[in-house]
N, C-alpha and C. Protein backbone atom coordinates (compact mmCIF):
# COMPACT_ATOMS: atom_id res chain seq x y z
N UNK A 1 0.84 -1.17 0.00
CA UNK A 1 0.00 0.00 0.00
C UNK A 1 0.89 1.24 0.00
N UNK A 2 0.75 1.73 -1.14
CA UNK A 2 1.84 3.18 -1.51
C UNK A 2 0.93 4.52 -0.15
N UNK A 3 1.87 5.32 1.06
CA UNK A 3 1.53 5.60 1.89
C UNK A 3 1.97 7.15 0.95
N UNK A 4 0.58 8.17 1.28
CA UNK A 4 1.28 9.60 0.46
C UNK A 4 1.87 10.67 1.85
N UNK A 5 2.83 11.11 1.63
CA UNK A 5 3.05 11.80 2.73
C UNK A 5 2.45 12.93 3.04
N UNK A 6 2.14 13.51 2.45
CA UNK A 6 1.28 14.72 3.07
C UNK A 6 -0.13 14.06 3.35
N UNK A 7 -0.52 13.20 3.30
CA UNK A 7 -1.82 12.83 3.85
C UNK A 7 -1.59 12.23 5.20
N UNK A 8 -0.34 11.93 4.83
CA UNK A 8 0.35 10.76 6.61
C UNK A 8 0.89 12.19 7.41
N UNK A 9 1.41 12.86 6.84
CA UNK A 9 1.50 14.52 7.78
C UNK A 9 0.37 15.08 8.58
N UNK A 10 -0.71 14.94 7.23
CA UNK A 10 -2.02 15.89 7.65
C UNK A 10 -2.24 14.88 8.72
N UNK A 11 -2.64 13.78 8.68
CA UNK A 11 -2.78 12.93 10.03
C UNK A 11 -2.32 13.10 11.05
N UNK A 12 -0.93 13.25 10.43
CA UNK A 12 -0.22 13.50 12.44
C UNK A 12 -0.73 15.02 13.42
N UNK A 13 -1.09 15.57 12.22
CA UNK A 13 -1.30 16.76 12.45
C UNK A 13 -1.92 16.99 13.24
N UNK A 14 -3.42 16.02 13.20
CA UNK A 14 -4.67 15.83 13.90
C UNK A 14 -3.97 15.07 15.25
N UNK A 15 -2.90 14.50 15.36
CA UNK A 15 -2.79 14.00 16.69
C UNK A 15 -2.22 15.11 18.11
N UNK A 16 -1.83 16.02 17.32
CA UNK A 16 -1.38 17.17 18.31
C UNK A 16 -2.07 17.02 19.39
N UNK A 17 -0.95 16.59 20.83
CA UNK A 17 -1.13 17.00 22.04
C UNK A 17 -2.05 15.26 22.78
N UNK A 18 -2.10 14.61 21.67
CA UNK A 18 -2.46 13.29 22.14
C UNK A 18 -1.39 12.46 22.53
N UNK A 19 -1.79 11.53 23.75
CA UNK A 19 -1.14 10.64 24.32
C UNK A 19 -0.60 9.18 23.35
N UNK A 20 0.72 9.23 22.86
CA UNK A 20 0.80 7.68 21.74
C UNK A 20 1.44 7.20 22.27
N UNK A 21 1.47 5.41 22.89
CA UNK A 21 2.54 4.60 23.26
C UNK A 21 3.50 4.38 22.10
N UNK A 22 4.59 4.37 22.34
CA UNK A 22 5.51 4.17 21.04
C UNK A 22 4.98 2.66 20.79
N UNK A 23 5.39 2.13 19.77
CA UNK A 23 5.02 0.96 19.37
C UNK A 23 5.44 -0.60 20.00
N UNK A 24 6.13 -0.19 20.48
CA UNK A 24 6.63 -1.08 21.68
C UNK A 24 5.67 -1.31 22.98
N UNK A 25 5.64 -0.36 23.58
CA UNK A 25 4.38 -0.16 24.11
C UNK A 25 5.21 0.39 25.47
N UNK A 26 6.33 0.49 25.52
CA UNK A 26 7.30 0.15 27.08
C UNK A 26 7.27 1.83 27.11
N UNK A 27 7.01 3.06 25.97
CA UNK A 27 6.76 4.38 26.66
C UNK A 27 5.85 5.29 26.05
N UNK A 28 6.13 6.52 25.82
CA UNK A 28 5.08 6.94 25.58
C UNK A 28 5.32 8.52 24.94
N UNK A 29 4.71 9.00 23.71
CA UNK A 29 4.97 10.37 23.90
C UNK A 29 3.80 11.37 22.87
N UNK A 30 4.23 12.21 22.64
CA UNK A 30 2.58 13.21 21.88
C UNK A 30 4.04 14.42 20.88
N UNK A 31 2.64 14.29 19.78
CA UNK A 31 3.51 15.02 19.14
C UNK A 31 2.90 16.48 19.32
N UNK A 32 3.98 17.26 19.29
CA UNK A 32 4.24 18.42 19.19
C UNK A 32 4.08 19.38 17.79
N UNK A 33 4.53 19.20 16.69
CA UNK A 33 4.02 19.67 15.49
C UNK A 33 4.28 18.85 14.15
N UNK A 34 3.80 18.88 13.31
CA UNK A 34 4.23 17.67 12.19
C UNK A 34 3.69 19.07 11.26
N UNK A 35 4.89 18.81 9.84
CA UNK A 35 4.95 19.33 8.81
C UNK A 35 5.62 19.12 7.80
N UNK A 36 5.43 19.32 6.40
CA UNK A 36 6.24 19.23 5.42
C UNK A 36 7.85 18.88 5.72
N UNK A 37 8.60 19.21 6.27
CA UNK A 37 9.50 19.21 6.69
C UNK A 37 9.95 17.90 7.94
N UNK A 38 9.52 17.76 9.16
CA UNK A 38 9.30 16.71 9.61
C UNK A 38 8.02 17.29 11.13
N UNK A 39 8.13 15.53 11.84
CA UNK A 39 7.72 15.56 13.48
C UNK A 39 7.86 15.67 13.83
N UNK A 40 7.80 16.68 14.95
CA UNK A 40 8.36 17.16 16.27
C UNK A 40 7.55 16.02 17.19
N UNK A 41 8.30 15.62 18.56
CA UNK A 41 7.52 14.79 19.50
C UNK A 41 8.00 15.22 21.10
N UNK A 42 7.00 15.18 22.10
CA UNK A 42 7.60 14.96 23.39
C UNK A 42 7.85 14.00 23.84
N UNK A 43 8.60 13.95 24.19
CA UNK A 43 8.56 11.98 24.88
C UNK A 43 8.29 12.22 26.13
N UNK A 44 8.16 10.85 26.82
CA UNK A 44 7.79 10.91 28.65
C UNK A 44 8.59 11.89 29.28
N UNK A 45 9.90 11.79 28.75
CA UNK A 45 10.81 12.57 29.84
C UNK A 45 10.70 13.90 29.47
N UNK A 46 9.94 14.69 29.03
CA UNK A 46 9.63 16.02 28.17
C UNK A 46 10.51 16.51 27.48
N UNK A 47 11.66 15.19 26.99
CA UNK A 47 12.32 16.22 25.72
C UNK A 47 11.91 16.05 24.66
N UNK A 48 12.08 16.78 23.93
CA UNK A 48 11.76 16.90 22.12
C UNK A 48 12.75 16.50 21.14
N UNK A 49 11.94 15.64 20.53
CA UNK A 49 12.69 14.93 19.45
C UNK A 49 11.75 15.20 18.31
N UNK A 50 12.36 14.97 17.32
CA UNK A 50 12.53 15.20 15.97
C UNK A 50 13.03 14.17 14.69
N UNK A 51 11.74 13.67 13.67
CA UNK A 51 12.14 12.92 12.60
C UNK A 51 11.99 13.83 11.35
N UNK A 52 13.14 13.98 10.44
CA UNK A 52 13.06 14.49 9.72
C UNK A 52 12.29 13.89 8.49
N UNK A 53 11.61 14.63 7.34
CA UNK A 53 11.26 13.97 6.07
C UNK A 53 11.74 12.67 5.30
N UNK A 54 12.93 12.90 5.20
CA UNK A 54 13.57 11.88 4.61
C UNK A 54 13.80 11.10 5.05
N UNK A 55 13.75 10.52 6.53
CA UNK A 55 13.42 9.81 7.33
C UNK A 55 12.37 8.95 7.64
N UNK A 56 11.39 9.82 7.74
CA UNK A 56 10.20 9.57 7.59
C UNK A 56 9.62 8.98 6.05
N UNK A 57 10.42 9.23 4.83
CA UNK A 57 9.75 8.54 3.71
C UNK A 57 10.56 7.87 3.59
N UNK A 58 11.87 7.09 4.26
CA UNK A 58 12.58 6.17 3.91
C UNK A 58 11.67 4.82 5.09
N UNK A 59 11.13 5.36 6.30
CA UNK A 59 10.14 4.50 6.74
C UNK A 59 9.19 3.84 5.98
N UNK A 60 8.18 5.00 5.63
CA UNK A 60 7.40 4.68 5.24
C UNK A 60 7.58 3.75 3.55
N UNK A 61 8.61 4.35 2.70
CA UNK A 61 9.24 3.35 1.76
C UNK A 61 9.20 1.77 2.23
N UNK A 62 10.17 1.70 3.38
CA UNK A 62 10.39 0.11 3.78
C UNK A 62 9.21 -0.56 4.66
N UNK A 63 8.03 0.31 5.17
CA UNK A 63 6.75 -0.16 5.84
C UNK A 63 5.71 -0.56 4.47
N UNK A 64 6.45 -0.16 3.44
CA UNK A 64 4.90 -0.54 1.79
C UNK A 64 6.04 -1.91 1.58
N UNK A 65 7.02 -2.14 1.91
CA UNK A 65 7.30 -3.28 1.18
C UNK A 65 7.62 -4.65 2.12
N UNK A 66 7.88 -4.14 3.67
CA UNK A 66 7.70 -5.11 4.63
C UNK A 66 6.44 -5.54 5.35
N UNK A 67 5.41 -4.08 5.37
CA UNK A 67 4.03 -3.87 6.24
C UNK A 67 4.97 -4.42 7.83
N UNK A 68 5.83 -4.01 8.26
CA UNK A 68 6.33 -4.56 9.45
C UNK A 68 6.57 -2.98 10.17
N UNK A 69 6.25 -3.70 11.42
CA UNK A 69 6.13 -2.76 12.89
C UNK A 69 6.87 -3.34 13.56
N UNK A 70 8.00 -4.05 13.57
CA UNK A 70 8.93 -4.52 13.83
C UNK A 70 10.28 -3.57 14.12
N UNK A 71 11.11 -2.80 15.28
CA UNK A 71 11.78 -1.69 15.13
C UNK A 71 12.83 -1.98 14.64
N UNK A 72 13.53 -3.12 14.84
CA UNK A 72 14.29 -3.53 14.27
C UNK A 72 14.70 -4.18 12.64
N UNK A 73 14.12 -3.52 11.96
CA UNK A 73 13.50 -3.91 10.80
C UNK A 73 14.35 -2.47 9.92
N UNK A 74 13.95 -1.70 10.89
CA UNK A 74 14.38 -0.26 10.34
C UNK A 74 15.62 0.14 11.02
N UNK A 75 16.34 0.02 11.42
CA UNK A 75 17.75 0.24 12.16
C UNK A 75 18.99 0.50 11.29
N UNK A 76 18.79 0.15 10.11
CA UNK A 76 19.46 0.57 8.90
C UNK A 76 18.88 1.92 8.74
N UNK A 77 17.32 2.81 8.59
CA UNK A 77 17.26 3.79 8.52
C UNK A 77 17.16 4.98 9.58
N UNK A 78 17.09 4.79 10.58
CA UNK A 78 16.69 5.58 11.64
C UNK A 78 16.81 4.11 13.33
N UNK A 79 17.14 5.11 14.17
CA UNK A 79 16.98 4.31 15.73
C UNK A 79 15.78 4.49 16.32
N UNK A 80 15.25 5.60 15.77
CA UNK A 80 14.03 5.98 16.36
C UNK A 80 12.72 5.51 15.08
N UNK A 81 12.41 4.39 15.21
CA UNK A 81 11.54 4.15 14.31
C UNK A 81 10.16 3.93 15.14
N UNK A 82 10.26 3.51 16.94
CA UNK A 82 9.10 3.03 17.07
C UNK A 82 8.19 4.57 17.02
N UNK A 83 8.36 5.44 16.84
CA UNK A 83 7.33 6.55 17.03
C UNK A 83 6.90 6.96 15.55
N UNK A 84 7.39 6.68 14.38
CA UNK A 84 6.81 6.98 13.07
C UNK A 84 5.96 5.39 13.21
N UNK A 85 6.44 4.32 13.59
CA UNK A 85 5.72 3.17 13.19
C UNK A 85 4.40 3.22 14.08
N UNK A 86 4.76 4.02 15.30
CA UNK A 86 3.41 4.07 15.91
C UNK A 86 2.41 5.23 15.70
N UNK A 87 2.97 6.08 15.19
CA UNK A 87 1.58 7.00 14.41
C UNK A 87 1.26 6.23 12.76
N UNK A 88 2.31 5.66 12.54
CA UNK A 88 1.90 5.01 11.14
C UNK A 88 0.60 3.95 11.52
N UNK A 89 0.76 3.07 12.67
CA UNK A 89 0.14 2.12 12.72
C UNK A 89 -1.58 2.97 13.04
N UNK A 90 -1.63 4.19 13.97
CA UNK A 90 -2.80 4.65 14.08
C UNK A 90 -3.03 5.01 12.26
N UNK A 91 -2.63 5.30 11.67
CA UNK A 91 -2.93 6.06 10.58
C UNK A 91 -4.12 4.82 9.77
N UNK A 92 -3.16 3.53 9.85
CA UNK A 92 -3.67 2.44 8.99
C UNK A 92 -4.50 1.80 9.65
N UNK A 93 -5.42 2.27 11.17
CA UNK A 93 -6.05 2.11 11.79
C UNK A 93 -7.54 3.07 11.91
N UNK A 94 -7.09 4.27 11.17
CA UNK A 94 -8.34 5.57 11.05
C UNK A 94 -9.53 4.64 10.51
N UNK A 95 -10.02 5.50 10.98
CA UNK A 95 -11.98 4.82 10.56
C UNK A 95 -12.09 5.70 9.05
């Protein structure tokens, strides 16, 4: 399933200030702003992190050809994958 990014943006968009377990489930954090550019996130410990675009479509690239939520899957592109895989997974979860 080819994922478009500005529709997976506009999504995150709508999550502003909501509570997301990373995909793991072991923490937890809310994003802060999502845009063209990338996600801003808080994590539990209230710092802010940040996935950039190209990051984010090199995920979402290897999530259309694995469909895996697996973090270790992506460790070749990013360390921080469980928080794109876990707004990805709400995304492919919208009503």
């Amino acid at each position: 399933m080819k994922i478009d990014y500005d529709t997976f943006i506009n999504f995150c968009k709508n999550l502003k200030g909501r509570k997301i377990d990373t995909i793991g489930g072991r923490s937890s954090f809310e994003v802060v702003s999502a845009d063209q550019y990338r996600i801003r996130y808080r994590l539990s410990n209230g710092n802010i992190r940040s996935t950039e675009r190209s990051i984010i479509l090199k995920v979402l690239e290897k999530f259309e050809k694995t469909s895996s939520f697996t973090t270790t899957v992506y460790t070749d592109v990013t360390q921080a994958a469980s928080y794109t895989l876990a707004l990805l997974k709400l995304y492919q979860n919208r009503a």
